[in-house]
Protein backbone atom coordinates (compact mmCIF):
# COMPACT_ATOMS: atom_id res chain seq x y z
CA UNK A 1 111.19 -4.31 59.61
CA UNK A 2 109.03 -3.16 62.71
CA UNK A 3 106.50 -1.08 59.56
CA UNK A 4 106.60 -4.77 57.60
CA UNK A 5 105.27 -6.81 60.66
CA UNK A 6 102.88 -4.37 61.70
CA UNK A 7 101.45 -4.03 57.98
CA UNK A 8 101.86 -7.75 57.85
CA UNK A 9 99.70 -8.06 61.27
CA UNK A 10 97.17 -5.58 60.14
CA UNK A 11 96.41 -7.23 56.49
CA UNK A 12 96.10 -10.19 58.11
CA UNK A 13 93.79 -9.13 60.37
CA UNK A 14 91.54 -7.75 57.54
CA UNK A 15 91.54 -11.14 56.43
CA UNK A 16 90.36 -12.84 59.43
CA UNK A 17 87.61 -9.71 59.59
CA UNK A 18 86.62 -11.29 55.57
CA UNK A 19 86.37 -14.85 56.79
CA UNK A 20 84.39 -14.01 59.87
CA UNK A 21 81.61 -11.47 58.00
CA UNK A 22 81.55 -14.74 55.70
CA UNK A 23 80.97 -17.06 58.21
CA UNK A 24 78.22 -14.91 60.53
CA UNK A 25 76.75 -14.67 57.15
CA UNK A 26 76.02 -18.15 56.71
CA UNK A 27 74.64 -18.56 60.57
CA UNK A 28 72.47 -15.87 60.43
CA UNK A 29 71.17 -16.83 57.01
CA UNK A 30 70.63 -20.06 58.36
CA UNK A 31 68.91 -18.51 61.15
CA UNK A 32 66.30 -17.12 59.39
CA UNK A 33 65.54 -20.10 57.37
CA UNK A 34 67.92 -18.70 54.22
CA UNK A 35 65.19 -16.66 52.89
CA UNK A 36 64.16 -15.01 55.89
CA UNK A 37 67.78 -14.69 56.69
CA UNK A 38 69.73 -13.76 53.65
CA UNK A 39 69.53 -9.89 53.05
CA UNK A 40 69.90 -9.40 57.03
CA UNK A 41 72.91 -10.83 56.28
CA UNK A 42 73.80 -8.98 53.55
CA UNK A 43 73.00 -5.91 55.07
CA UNK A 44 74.71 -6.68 58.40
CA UNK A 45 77.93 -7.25 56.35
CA UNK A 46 77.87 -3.81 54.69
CA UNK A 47 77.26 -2.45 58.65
CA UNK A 48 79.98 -4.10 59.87
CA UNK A 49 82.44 -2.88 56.95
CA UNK A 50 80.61 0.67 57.36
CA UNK A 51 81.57 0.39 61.56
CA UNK A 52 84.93 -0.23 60.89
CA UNK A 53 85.84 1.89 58.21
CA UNK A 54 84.62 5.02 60.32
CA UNK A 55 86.72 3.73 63.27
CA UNK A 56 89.27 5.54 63.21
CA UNK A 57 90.40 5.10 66.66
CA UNK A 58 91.27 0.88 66.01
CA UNK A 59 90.46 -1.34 62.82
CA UNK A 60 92.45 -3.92 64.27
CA UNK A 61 88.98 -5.63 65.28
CA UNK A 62 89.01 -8.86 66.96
CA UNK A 63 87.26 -11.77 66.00
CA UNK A 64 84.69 -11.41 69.22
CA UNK A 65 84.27 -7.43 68.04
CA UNK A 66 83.46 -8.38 64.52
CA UNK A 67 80.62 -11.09 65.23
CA UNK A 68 78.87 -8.69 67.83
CA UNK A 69 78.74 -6.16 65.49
CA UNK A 70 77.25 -8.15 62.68
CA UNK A 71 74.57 -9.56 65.11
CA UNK A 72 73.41 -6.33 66.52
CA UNK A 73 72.92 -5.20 62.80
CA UNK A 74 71.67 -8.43 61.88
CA UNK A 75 68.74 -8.07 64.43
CA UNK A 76 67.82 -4.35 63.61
CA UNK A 77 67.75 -4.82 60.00
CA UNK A 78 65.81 -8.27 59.74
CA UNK A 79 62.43 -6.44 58.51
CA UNK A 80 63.91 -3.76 56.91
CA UNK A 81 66.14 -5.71 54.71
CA UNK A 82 63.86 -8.20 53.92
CA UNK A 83 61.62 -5.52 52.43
CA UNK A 84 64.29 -3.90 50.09
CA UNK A 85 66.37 -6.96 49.06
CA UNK A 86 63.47 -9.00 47.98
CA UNK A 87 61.51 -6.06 46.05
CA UNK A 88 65.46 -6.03 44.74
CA UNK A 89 65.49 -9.77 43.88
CA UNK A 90 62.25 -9.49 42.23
CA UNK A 91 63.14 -6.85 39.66
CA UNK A 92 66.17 -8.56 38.88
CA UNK A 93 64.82 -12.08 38.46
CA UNK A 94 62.42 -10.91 35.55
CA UNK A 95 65.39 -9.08 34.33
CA UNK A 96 67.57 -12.13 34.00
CA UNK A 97 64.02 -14.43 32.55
CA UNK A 98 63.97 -11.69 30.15
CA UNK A 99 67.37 -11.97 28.88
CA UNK A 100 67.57 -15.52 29.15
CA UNK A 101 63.87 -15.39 26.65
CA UNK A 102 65.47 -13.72 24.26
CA UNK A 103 68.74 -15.47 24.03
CA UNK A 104 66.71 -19.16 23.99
CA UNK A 105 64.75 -18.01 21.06
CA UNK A 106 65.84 -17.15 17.60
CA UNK A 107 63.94 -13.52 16.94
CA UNK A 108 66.57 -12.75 14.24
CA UNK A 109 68.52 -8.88 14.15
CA UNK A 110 65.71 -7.02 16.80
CA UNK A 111 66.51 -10.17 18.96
CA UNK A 112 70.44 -9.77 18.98
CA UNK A 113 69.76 -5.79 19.52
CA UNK A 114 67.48 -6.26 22.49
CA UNK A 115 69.52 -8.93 23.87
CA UNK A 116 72.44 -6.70 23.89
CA UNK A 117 70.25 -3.88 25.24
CA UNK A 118 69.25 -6.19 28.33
CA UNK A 119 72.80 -7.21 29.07
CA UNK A 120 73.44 -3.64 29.73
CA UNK A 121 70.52 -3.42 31.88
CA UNK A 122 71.39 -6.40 33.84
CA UNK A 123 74.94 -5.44 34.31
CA UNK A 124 73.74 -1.66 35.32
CA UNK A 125 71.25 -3.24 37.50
CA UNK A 126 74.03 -5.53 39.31
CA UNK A 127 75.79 -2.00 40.03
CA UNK A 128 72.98 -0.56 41.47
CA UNK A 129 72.56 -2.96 43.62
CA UNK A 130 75.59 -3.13 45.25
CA UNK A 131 76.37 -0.02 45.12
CA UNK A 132 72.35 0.36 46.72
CA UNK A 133 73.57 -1.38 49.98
CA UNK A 134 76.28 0.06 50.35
CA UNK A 135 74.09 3.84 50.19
CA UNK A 136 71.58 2.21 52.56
CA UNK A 137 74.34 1.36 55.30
CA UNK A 138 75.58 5.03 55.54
CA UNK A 139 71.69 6.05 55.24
CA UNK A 140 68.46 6.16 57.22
CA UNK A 141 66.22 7.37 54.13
CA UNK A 142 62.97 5.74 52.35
CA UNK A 143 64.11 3.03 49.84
CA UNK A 144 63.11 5.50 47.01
CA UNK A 145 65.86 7.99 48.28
CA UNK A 146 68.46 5.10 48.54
CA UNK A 147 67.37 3.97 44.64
CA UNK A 148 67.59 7.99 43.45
CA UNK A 149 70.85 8.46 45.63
CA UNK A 150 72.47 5.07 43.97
CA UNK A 151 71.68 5.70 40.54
CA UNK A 152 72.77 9.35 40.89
CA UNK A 153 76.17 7.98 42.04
CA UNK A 154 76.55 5.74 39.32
CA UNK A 155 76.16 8.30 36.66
CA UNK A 156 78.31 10.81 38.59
CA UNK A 157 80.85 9.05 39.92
CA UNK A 158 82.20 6.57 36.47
CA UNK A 159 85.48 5.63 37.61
CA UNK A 160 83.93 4.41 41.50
CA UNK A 161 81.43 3.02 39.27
CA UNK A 162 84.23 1.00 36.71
CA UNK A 163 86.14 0.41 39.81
CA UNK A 164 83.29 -0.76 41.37
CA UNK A 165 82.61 -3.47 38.04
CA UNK A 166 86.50 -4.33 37.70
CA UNK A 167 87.00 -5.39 41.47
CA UNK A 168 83.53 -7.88 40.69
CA UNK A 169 85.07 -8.83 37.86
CA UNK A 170 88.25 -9.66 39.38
CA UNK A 171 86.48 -11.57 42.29
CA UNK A 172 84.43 -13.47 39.93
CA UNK A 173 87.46 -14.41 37.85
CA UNK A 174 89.41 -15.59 40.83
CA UNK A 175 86.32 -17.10 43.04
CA UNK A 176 85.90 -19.55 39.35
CA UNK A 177 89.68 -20.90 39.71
CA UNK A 178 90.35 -20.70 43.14
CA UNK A 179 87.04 -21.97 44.63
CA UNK A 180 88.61 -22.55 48.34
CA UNK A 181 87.73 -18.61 48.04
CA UNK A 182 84.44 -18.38 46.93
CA UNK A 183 84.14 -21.05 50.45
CA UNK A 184 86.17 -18.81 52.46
CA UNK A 185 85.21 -15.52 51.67
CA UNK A 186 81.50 -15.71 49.87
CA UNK A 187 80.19 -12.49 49.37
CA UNK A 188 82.20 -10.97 51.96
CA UNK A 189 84.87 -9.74 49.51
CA UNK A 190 82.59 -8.18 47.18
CA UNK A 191 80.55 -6.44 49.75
CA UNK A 192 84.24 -5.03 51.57
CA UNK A 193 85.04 -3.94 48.16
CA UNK A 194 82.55 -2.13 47.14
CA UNK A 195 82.52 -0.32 50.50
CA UNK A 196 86.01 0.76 49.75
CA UNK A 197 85.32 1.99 46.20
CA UNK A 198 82.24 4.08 47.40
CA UNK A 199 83.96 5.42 50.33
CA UNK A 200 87.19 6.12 48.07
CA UNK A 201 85.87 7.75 45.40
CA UNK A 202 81.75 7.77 45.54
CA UNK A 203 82.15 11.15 47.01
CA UNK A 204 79.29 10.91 49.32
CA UNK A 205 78.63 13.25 52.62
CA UNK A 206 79.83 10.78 55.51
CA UNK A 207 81.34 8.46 53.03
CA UNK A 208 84.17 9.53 52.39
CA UNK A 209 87.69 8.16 53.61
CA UNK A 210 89.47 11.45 52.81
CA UNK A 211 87.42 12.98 54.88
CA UNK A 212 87.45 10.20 57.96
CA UNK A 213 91.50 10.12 57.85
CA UNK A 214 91.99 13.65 58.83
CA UNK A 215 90.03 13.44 61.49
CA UNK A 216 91.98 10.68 63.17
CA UNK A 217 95.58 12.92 62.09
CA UNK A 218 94.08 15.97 63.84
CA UNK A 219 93.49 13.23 67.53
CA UNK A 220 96.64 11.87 67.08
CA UNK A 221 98.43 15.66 66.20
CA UNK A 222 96.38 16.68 69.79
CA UNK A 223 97.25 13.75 71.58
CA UNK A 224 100.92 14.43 70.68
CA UNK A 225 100.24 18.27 72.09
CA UNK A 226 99.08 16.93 75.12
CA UNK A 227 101.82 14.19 75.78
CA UNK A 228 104.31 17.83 74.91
């Protein structure tokens, strides 16, 4: 019963983490008048999910811990992040005009090959992307190394990459009948779960939960040597 409550406690707790990152998402977007205050936001989020997934010593973050965290990284990455989510936006706008050209307009067989083609690219692209940010958190490379580094991963790593789609999916499926979420939890969920996927299986030096859990089992084995 004692294992329930405290697995109880600590879920929740994840959950208020979710609704918070959501919410200091919003304010600091607001902040910097939306545009000038979106990707700070977005990648303050992946900071804050990177911060506490290397903590080994507590996740049980309090609501106080959570924002500080998020505007610390807000403020060092508002140039930065600017830079690489709008070159980011860019790409991917004339990706989607592109698509949506060639579905508006009847170009016969080619057009139902390249539109097929481009749906691939787009949904490719939305992978790299996330999985980009995530990269970039862990990261303090050029944004060419972060765009070599993410597509690398993608190709070498297919099942964090299909996890990675499925758990979008999932959250897309559930965000369109439930939208009380989509309010609730915005982009935090996707961001918190691709940050999981990565660190599970992306396989990447310093992101890697395999190797952060021993760690913490070889503190708690000493502290246990000491308290003997």
């Amino acid at each position: 019963m004692k294992r329930f409550a405290l697995g109880y406690e600590y879920i929740a707790r994840i959950i208020m983490m979710l609704v918070v990152v959501n919410i200091a998402a919003i304010v600091h977007a607001v902040m910097g008048l939306v545009l000038g205050g979106l990707f700070p936001s977005i990648a303050a989020a992946h900071a804050t999910y990177r911060a506490w997934i290397i903590d080994v010593h507590d996740r049980s973050w309090t609501i106080r811990r959570t924002w500080t965290v998020f505007h610390r990284a807000w403020k060092a990455e508002f140039a930065a992040a600017n830079a690489f989510g709008w070159i980011q936006c860019i790409i991917w706008a004339l990706l989607v005009w592109e698509y949506w050209f060639v579905q508006s307009n009847d170009l016969g067989t080619p057009g139902v090959v390249v539109s097929g083609i481009l749906l691939v690219v787009n949904i490719v692209y939305a992978l790299f992307v996330f999985v980009s940010w995530a990269i970039r958190s862990n990261f303090t490379e050029g944004n060419w190394w972060i765009a070599r580094t993410s597509l690398s991963m993608i190709v070498a790593r297919p099942l964090c990459s299909l996890l990675i789609l499925v758990l979008l999916l999932i959250t897309a499926v559930a965000y369109y009948k439930w939208p009380g979420l989509l309010a609730a939890f915005g982009l935090s969920i996707p961001i918190f779960t691709t940050m999981m996927a990565v660190y599970s299986f992306g396989k990447i030096p310093g992101m890697d939960v395999h190797d952060i859990e021993p760690i913490e089992k070889d503190q708690r084995k000493r502290q246990a040597d000491t308290r003997h």
